[in-house]
Protein backbone atom coordinates (compact mmCIF):
# COMPACT_ATOMS: atom_id res chain seq x y z
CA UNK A 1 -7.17 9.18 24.52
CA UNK A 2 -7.33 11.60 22.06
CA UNK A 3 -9.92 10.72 19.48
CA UNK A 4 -9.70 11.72 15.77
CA UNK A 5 -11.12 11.74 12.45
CA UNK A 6 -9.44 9.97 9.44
CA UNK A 7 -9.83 10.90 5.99
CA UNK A 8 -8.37 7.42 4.17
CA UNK A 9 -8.29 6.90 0.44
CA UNK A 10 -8.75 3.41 -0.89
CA UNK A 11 -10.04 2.42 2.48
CA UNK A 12 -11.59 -0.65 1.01
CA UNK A 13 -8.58 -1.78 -0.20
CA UNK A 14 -6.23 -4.09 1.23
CA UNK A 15 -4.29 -1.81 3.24
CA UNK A 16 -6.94 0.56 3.73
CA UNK A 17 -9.43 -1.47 5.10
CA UNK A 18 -6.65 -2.86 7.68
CA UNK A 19 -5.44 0.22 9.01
CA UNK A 20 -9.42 1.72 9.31
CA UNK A 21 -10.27 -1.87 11.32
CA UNK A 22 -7.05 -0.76 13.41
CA UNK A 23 -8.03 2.81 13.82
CA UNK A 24 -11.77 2.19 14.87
CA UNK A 25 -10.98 -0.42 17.42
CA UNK A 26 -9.36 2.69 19.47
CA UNK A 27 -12.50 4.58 19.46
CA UNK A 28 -11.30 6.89 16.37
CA UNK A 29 -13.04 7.98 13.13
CA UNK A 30 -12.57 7.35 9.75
CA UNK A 31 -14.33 8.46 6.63
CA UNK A 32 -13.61 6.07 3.72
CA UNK A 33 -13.13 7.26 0.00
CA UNK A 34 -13.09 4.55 -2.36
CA UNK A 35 -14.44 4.09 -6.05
CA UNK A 36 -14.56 0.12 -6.13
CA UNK A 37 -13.24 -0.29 -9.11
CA UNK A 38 -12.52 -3.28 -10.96
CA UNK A 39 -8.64 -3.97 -10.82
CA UNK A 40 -9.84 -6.81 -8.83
CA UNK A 41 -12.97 -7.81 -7.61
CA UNK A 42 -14.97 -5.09 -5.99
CA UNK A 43 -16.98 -7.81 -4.06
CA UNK A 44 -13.63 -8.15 -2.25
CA UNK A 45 -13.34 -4.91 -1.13
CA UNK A 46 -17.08 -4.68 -0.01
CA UNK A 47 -16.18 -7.98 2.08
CA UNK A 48 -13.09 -6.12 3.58
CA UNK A 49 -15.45 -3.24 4.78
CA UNK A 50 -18.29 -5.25 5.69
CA UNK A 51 -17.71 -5.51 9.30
CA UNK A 52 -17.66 -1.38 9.49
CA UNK A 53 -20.84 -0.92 8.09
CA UNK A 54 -22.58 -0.85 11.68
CA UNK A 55 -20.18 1.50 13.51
CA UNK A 56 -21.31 4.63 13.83
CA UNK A 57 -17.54 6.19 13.58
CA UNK A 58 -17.07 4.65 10.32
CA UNK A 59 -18.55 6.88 6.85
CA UNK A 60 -18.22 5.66 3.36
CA UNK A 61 -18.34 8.09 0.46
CA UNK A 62 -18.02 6.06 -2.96
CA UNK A 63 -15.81 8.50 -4.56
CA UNK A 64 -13.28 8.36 -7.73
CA UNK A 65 -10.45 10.62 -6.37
CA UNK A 66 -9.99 12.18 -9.55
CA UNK A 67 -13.31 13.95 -8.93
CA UNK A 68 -12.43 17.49 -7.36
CA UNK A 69 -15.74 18.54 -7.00
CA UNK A 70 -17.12 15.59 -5.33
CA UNK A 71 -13.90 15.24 -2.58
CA UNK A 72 -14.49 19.25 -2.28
CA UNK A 73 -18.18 17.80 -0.82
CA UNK A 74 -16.97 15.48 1.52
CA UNK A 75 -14.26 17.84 2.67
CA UNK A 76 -16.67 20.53 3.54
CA UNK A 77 -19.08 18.14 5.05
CA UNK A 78 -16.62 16.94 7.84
CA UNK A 79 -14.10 18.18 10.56
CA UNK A 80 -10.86 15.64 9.49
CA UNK A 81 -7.78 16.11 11.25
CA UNK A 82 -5.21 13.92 9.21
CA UNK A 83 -5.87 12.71 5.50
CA UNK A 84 -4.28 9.50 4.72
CA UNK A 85 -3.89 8.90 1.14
CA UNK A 86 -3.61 5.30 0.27
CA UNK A 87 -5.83 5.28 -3.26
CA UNK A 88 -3.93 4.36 -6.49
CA UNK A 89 -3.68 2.56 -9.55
CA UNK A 90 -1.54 0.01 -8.74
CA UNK A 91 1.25 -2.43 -10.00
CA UNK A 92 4.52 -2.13 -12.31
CA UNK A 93 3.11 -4.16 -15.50
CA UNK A 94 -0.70 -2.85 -15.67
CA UNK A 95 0.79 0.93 -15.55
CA UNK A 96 3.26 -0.23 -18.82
CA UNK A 97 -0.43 -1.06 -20.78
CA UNK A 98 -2.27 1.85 -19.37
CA UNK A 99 0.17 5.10 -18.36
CA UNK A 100 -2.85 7.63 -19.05
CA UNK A 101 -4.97 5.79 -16.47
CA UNK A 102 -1.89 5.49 -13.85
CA UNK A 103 -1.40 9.03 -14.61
CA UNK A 104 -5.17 10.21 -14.16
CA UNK A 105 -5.55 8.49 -10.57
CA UNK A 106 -2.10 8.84 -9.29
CA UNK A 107 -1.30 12.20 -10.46
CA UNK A 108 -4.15 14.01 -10.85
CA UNK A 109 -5.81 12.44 -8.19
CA UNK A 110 -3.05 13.33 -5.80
CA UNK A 111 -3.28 16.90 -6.58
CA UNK A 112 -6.97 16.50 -5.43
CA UNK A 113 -6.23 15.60 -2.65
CA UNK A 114 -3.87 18.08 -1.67
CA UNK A 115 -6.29 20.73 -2.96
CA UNK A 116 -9.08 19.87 -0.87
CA UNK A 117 -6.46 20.01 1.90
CA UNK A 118 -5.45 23.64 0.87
CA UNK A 119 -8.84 24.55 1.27
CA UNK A 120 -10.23 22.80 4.02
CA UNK A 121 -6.72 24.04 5.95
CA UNK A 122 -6.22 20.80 7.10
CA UNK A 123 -2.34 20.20 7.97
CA UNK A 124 -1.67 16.70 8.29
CA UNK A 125 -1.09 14.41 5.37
CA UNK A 126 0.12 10.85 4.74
CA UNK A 127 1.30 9.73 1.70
CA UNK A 128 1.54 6.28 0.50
CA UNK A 129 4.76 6.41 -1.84
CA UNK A 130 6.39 2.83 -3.20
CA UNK A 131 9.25 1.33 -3.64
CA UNK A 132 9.39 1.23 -7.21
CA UNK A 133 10.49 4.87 -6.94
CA UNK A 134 13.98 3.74 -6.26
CA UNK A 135 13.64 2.13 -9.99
CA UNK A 136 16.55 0.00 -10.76
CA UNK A 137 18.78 1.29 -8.26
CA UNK A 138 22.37 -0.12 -7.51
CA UNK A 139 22.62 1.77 -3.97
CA UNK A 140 21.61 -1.16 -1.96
CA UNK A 141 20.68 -0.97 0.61
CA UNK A 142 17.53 1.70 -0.40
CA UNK A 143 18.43 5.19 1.54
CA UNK A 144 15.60 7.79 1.92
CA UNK A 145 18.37 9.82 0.79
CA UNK A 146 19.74 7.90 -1.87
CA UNK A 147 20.41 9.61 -5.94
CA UNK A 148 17.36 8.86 -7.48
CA UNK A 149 18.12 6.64 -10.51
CA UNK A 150 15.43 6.66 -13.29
CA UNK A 151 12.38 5.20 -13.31
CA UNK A 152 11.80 2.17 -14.80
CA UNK A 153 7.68 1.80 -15.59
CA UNK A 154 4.67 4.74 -15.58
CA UNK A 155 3.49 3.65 -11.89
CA UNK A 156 6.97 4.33 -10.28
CA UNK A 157 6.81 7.62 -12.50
CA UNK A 158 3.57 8.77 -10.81
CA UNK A 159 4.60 7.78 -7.32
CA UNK A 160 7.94 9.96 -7.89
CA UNK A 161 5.69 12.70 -9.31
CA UNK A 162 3.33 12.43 -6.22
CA UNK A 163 6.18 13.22 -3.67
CA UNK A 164 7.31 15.99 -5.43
CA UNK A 165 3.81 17.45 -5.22
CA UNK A 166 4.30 17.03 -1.69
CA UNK A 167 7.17 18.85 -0.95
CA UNK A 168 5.48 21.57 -3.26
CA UNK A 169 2.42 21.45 -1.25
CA UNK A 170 4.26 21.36 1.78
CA UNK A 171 6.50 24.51 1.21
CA UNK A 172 3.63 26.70 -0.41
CA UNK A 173 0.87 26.02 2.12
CA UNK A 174 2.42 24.26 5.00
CA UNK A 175 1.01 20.95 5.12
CA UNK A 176 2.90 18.64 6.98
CA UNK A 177 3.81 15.32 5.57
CA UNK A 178 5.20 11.94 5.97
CA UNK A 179 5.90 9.98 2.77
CA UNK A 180 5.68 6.42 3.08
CA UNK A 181 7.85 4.46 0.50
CA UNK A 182 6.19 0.84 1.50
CA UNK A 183 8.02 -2.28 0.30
CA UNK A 184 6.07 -5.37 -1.17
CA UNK A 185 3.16 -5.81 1.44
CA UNK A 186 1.34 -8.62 1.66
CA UNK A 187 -0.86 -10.31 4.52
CA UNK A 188 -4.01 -11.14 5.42
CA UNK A 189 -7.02 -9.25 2.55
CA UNK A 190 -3.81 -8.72 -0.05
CA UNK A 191 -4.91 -7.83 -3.17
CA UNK A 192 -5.56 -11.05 -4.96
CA UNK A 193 -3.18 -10.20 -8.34
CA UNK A 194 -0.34 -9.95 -6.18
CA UNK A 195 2.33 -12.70 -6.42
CA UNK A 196 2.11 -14.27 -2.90
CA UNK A 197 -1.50 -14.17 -3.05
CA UNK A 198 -1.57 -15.42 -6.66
CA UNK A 199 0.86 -17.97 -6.15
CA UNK A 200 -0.32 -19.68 -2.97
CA UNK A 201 -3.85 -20.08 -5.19
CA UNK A 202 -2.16 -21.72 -8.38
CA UNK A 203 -0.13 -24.19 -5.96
CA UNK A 204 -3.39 -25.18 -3.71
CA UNK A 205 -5.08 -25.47 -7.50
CA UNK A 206 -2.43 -27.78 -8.84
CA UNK A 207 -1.57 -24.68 -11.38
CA UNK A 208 1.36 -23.67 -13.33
CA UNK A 209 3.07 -20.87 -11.73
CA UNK A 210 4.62 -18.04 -13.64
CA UNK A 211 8.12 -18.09 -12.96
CA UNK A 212 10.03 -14.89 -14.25
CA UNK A 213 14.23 -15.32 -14.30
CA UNK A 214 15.90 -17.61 -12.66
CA UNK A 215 14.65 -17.32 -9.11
CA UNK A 216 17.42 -15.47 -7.91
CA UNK A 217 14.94 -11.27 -8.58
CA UNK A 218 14.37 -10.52 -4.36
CA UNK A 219 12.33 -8.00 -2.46
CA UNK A 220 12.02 -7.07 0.47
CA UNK A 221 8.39 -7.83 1.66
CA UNK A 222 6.67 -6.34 4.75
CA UNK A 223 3.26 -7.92 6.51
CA UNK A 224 0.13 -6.04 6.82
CA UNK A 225 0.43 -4.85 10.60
CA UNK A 226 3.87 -4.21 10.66
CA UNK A 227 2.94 -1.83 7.76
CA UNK A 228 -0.37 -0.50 9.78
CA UNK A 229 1.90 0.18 12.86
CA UNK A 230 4.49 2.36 10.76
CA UNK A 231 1.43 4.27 9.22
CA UNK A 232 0.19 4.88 13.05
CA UNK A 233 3.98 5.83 13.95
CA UNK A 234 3.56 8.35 11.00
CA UNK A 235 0.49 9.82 12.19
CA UNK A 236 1.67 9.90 15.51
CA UNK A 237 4.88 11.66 14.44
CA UNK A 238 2.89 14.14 12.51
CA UNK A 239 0.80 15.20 15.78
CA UNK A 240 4.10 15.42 17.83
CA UNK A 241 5.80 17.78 14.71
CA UNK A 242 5.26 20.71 12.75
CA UNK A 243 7.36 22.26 9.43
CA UNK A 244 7.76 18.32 8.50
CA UNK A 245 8.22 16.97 5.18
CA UNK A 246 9.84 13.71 5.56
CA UNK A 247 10.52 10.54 3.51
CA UNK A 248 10.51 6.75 5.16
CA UNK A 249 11.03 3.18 4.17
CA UNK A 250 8.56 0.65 5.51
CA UNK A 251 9.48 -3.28 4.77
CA UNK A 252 10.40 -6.41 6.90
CA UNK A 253 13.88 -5.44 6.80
CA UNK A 254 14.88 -9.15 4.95
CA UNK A 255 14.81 -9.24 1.44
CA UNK A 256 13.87 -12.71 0.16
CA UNK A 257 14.61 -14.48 -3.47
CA UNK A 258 11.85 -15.63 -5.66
CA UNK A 259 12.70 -19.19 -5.44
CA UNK A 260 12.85 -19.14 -1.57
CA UNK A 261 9.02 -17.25 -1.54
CA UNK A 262 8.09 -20.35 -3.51
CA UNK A 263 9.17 -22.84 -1.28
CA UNK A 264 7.84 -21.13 1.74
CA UNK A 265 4.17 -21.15 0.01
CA UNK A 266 4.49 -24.95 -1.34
CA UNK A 267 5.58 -26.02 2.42
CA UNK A 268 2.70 -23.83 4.05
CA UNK A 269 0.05 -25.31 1.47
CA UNK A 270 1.70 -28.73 1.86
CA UNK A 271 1.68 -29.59 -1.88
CA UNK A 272 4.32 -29.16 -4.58
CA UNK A 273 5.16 -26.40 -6.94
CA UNK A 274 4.32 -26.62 -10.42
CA UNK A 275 6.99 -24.01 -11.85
CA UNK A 276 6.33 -22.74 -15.84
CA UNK A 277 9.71 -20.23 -16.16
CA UNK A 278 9.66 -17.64 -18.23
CA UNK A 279 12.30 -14.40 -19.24
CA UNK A 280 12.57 -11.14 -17.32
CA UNK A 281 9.44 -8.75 -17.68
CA UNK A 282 10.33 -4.78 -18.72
CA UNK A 283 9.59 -2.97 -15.51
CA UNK A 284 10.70 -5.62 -13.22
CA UNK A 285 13.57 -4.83 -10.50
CA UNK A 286 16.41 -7.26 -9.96
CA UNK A 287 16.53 -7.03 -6.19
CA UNK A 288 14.36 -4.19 -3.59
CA UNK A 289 16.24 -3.72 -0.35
CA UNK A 290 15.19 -0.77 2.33
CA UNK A 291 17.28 0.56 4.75
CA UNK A 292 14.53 1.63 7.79
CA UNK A 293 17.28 2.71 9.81
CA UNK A 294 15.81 6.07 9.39
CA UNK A 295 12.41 4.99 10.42
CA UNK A 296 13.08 2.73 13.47
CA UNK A 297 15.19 6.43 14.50
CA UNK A 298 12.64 8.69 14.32
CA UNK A 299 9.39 6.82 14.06
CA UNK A 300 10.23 3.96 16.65
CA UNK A 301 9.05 1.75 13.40
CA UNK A 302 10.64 -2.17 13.71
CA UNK A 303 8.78 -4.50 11.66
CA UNK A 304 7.57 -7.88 14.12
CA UNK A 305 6.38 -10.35 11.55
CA UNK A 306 9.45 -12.32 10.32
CA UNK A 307 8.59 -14.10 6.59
CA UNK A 308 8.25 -17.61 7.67
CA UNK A 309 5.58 -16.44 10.48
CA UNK A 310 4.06 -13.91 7.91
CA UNK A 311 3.74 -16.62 4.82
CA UNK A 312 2.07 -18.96 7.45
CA UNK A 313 -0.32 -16.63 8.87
CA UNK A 314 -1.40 -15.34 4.96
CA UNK A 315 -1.65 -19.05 4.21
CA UNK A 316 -3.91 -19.71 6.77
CA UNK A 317 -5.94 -16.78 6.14
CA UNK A 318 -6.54 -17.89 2.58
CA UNK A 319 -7.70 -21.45 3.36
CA UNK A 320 -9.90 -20.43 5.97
CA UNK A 321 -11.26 -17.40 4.87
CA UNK A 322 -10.50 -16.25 1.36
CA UNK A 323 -11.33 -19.60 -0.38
CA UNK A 324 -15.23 -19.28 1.09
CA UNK A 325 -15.46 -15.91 -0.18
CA UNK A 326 -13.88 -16.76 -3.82
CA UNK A 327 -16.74 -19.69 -4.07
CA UNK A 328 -19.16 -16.83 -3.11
CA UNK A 329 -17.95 -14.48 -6.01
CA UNK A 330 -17.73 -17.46 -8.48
């Protein structure tokens, strides 16, 4: 086997920290750049990486992105052969309060990135887009190829802005690139302001749950290592292709309702929903539905996990393990 070295952003997060645990069980590489900030917890984060700490293959550089001089360091200091850039401000509603922030990290951040990559002459980039980018589409399914309708809050904004840097980066300096538009993920080490995660604590806590609409808003959610496969079919894909710039959907392929997520939790946790509804929130989506047709063709991506299998396996996960550590952090 071939073994490599792996530049990840927001490797401490929860999709970072999953695809590194994936990447150094087959003898690769991976240098982590994270800031640990305080969206959530940064104890959490430290717990996702805590089993890494003792491999030898594994470097952490506690870096803010949007610090050129520092990532200009770490790029000099080591031979990387793909960058994977998974580091973001996250989520539709905090971006609405904060755009300058979302813009900072996202966009200036990005650029970075890419600039250390110009430098360095390293060629192979992943890019963690979002399906937000498709704002409030009515071409549904989502098509890589679809009209981009407007965006419809700052963070879909900056994730728009970020492929377009891509492409630009791409055609000037001939970096190739996969752009990863990744559907609602959640799994195992999700971030813990997320609904699923969120939810499943308010219903084992006898909480009210915010309920926005009627139920009926869907997405189209994707578990953790059916999304860590697609970004290893990326990289892969990458390493077999050069002149690339390409654009994929990554989800479970099934978009679910509100109401239905709900009842999935509540029957998982074995207790009963306590539902507080409230209107629509500005930035919200009515329905996310991808379209991986183009992935499973050229990627070989098909997503495993169905939601009833994924929603037990998270549930689990939280009992057993996350409700230890939040007693810890209390």
């Amino acid at each position: 086997m071939c073994r490599k070295t792996y530049l990840i952003t927001g490797g401490a997060g929860f999709i970072g920290s999953s695809l590194s645990k994936k990447l150094l069980n087959e003898g690769h590489s991976v240098i982590n750049v994270d800031n640990f900030n305080d969206f959530y917890s940064p104890a959490i984060k430290e717990n996702n990486i805590s089993p890494f700490k003792t491999n030898s293959r594994y470097t952490l550089c506690r870096v803010d992105i949007r610090d050129r001089d520092a990532l200009i360091t770490i790029f000099k200091s080591y031979k990387i052969d793909v960058v994977i850039h998974l580091a973001a401000m996250a989520g539709v509603r905090p971006s609405i309060a904060d755009p300058v922030l979302y813009e900072e990290v996202n966009m200036q951040g990005t650029i970075n990135i890419l600039e250390c990559m110009k430098i360095r002459k390293i060629s192979k980039f992943v890019f963690a887009s979002s399906s937000s980018v498709y704002g409030d589409s009515k071409q549904i399914p989502f098509r890589e190829d679809n009209v981009m309708s407007r965006t419809i809050s700052p963070y879909a904004a900056t994730k728009k802005a970020g492929e377009e840097m891509c492409h630009l980066y791409h055609y000037l300096y001939n970096i190739d690139i996969v752009m990863l538009r990744f559907f609602t993920v959640y799994g195992p080490r999700q971030r813990p302001d997320l609904a699923i995660h969120k939810f499943t604590r308010m219903i084992l806590n006898d909480q009210p749950i915010p309920f926005y609409g009627d139920g009926s808003t869907m997405r189209d959610y994707a578990f953790i290592d059916d999304i860590t496969d697609g970004i290893q079919r990326a990289i892969a894909y990458l390493a077999e292709n050069v002149k690339v710039c390409e654009t994929f959907n990554l989800s479970g392929n099934h978009s679910i309702s509100l109401k239905e997520m709900v009842h999935l939790i509540a029957v998982n946790t074995g207790k009963q929903a306590i539902i507080n509804p409230l209107p629509m929130q500005a930035g919200d989506v009515i329905c996310t539905s991808a379209d991986i047709s183009k992935a499973q063709k050229l990627l070989g991506y098909n997503p495993n996990t169905s939601f009833e299998e994924g929603i037990r396996k998270f549930v689990s996960w939280y009992q057993h393990s996350f409700c230890s550590l939040s007693t810890v952090l209390q």
